[in-house]
Every structure is written in structure tokens, then in C-alpha cells.
C-alpha atoms as a PDB file:
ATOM      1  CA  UNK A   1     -47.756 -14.324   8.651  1.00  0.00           C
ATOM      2  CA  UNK A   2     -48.457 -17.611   6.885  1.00  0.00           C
ATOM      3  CA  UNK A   3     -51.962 -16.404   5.557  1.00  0.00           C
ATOM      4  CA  UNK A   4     -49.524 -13.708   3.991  1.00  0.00           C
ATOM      5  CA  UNK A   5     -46.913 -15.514   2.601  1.00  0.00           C
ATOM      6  CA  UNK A   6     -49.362 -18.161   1.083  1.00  0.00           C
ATOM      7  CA  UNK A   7     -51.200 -15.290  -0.675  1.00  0.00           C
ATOM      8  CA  UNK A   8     -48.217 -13.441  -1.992  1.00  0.00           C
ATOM      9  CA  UNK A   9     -46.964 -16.594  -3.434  1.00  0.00           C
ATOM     10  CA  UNK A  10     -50.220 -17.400  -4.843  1.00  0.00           C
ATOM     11  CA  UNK A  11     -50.553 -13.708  -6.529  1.00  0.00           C
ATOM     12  CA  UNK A  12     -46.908 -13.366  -7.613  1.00  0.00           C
ATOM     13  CA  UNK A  13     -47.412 -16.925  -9.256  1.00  0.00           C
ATOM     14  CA  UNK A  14     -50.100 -15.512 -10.984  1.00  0.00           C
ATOM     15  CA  UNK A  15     -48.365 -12.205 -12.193  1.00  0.00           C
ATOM     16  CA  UNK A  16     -45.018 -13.379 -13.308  1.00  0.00           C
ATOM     17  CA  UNK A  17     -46.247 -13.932 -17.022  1.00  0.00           C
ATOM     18  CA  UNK A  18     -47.526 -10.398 -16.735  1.00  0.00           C
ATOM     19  CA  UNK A  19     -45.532  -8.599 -14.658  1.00  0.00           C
ATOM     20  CA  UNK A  20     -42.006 -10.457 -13.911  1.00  0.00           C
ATOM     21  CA  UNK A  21     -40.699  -7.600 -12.026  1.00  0.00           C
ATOM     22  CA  UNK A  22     -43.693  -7.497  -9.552  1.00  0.00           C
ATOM     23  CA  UNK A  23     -43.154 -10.996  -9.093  1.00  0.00           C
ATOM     24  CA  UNK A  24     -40.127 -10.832  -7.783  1.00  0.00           C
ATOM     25  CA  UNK A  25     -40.969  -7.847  -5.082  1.00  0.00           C
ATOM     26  CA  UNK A  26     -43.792 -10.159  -3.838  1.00  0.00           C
ATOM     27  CA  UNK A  27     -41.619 -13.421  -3.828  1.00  0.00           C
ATOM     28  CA  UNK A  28     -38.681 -10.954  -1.755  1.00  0.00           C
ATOM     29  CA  UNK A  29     -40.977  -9.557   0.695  1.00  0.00           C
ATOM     30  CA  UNK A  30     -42.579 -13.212   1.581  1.00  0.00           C
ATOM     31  CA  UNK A  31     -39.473 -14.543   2.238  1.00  0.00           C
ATOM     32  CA  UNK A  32     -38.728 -11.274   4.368  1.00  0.00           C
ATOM     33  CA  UNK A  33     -41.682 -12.699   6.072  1.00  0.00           C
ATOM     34  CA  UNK A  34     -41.008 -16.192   5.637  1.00  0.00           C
ATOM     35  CA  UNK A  35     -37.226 -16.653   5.066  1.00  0.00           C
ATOM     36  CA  UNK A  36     -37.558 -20.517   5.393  1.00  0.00           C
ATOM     37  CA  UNK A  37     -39.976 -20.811   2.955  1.00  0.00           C
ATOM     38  CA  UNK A  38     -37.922 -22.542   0.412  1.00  0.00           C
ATOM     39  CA  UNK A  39     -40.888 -23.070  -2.089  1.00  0.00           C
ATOM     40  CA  UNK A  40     -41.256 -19.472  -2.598  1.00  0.00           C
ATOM     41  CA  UNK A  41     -36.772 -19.458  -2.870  1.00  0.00           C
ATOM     42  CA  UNK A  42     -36.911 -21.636  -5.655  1.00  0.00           C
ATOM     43  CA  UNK A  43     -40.008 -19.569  -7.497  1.00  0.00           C
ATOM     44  CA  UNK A  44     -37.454 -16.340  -7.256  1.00  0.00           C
ATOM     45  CA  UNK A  45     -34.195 -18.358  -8.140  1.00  0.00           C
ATOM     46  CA  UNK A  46     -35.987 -19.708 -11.475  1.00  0.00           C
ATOM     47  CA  UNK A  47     -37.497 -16.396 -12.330  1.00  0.00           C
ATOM     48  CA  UNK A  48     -34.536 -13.597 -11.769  1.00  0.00           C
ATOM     49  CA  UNK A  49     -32.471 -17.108 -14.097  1.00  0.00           C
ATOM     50  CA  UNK A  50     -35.655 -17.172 -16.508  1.00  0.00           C
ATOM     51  CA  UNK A  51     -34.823 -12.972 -17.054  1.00  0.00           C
ATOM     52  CA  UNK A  52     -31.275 -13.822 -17.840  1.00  0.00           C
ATOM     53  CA  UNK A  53     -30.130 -12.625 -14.185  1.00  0.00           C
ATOM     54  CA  UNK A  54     -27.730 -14.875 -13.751  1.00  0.00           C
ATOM     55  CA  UNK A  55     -26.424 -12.545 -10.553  1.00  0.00           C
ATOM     56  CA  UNK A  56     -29.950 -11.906  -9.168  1.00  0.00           C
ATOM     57  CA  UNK A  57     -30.008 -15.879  -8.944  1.00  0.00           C
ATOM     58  CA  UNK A  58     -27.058 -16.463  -7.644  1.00  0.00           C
ATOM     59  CA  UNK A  59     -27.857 -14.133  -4.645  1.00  0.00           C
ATOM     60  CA  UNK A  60     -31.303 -15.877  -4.250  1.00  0.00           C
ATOM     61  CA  UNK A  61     -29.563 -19.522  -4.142  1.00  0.00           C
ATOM     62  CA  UNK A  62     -27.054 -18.365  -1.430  1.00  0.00           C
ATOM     63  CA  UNK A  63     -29.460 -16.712   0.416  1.00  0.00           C
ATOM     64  CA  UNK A  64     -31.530 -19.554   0.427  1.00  0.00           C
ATOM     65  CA  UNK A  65     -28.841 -22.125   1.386  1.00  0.00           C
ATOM     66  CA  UNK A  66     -27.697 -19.511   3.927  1.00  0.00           C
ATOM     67  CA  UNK A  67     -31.286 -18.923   5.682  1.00  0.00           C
ATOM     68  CA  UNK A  68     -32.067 -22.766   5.726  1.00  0.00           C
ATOM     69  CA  UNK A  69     -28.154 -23.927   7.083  1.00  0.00           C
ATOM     70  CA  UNK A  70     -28.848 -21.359  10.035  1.00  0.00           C
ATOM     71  CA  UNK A  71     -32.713 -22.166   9.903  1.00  0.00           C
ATOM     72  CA  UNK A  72     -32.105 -26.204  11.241  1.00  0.00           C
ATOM     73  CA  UNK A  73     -28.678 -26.569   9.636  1.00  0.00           C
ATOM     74  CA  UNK A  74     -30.203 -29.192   7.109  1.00  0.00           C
ATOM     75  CA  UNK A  75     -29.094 -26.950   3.443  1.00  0.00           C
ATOM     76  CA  UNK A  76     -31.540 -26.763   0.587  1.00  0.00           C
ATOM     77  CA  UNK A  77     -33.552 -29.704  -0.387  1.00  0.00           C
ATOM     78  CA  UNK A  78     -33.122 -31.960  -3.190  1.00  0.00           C
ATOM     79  CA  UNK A  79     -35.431 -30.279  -5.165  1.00  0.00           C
ATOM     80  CA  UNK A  80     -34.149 -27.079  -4.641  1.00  0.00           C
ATOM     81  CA  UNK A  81     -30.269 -28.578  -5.123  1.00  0.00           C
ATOM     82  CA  UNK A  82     -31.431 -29.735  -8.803  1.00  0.00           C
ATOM     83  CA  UNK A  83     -32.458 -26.557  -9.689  1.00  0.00           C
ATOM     84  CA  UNK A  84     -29.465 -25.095  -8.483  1.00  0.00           C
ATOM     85  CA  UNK A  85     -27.604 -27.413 -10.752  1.00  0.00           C
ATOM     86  CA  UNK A  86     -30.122 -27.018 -13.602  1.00  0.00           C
ATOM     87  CA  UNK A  87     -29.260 -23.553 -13.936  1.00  0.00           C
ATOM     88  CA  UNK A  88     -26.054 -24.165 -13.664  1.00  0.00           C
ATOM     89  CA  UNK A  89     -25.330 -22.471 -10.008  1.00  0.00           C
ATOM     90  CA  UNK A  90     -22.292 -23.718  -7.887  1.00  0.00           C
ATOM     91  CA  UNK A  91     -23.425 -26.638  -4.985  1.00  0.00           C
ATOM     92  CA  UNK A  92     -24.592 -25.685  -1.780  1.00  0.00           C
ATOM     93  CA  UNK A  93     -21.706 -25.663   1.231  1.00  0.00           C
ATOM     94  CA  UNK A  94     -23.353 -27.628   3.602  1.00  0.00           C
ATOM     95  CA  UNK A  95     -22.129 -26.715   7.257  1.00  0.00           C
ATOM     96  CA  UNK A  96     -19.462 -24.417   5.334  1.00  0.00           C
ATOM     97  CA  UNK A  97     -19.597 -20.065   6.156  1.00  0.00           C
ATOM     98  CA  UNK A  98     -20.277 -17.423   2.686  1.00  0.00           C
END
């Protein structure tokens, strides 16, 4: 499954000038794979905010902090916090239930 999510991430990088849309189903069905793979979280949060989906990205970023709190309990890393707060989306809940 890693071979798989490294190559969808690697083609949906490579298609979201092209094909935005596309993108997105790749970046969704390698975390489906994946759902820890926070790289490939922060690719999907920046590119459904990039679109002007404002709601799309707030899904992704809850997901995300949901998947990694119940993943090792740890919450989003920093990098993935400041993009959160770049794009103006509320702070993570560590430890705290959606």
C-alpha cells in the first residue's frame, strides 16, 4: 500500500495544475489507503482552500486532526498546524472529541 500511496501522491502532484479535480480523487483515495499520511492531508487541505472551498478544507483539516489524534494521539504536526492557521482554519483540539 505504500508503493501506492507514494505514486498517487506523486501523480496527483503532478496533475493539480491540470486537472485540480483529479487531484483531489487521487489525494482522497491515498489517504483511504493511507489515512496517516499527513503529507498527502496537507496537499488536499491547500488545494480544495486554493479552489475557494473553504468547506471542502475544513473537512480535510478535521479529518486529518481526527485520523492522527486516534492514529498515536499526537494531533497534526507543526507544519500541518501553520497551514491550518494560514488559511485561516480553527486550531486543532488536541485530546478533545468532533
Amino acid at each position: 500500500s505504500r508503493r501506492f500511496v507514494m505514486a498517487a501522491s506523486q501523480l496527483a502532484e503532478r496533475i493539480e495544475p491540470l486537472d485540480s479535480a483529479a487531484a483531489i480523487r487521487l489525494y482522497e483515495h491515498a489517504l483511504d489507503v493511507e489515512p496517516l499520511a499527513e503529507s498527502l492531508s496537507r496537499r488536499l487541505i491547500r488545494l480544495h482552500a486554493n479552489r475557494g472551498e473553504r468547506a471542502e478544507a475544513l473537512r480535510a483539516w478535521r479529518a486529518c486532526c481526527a485520523m492522527l489524534r486516534g492514529g498515536g494521539g499526537l494531533g497534526p504536526s507543526p507544519e500541518t498546524r501553520a497551514l491550518a492557521a494560514q488559511l485561516g482554519l480553527p486550531p486543532a483540539e488536541d485530546g478533545a472529541a468532533d
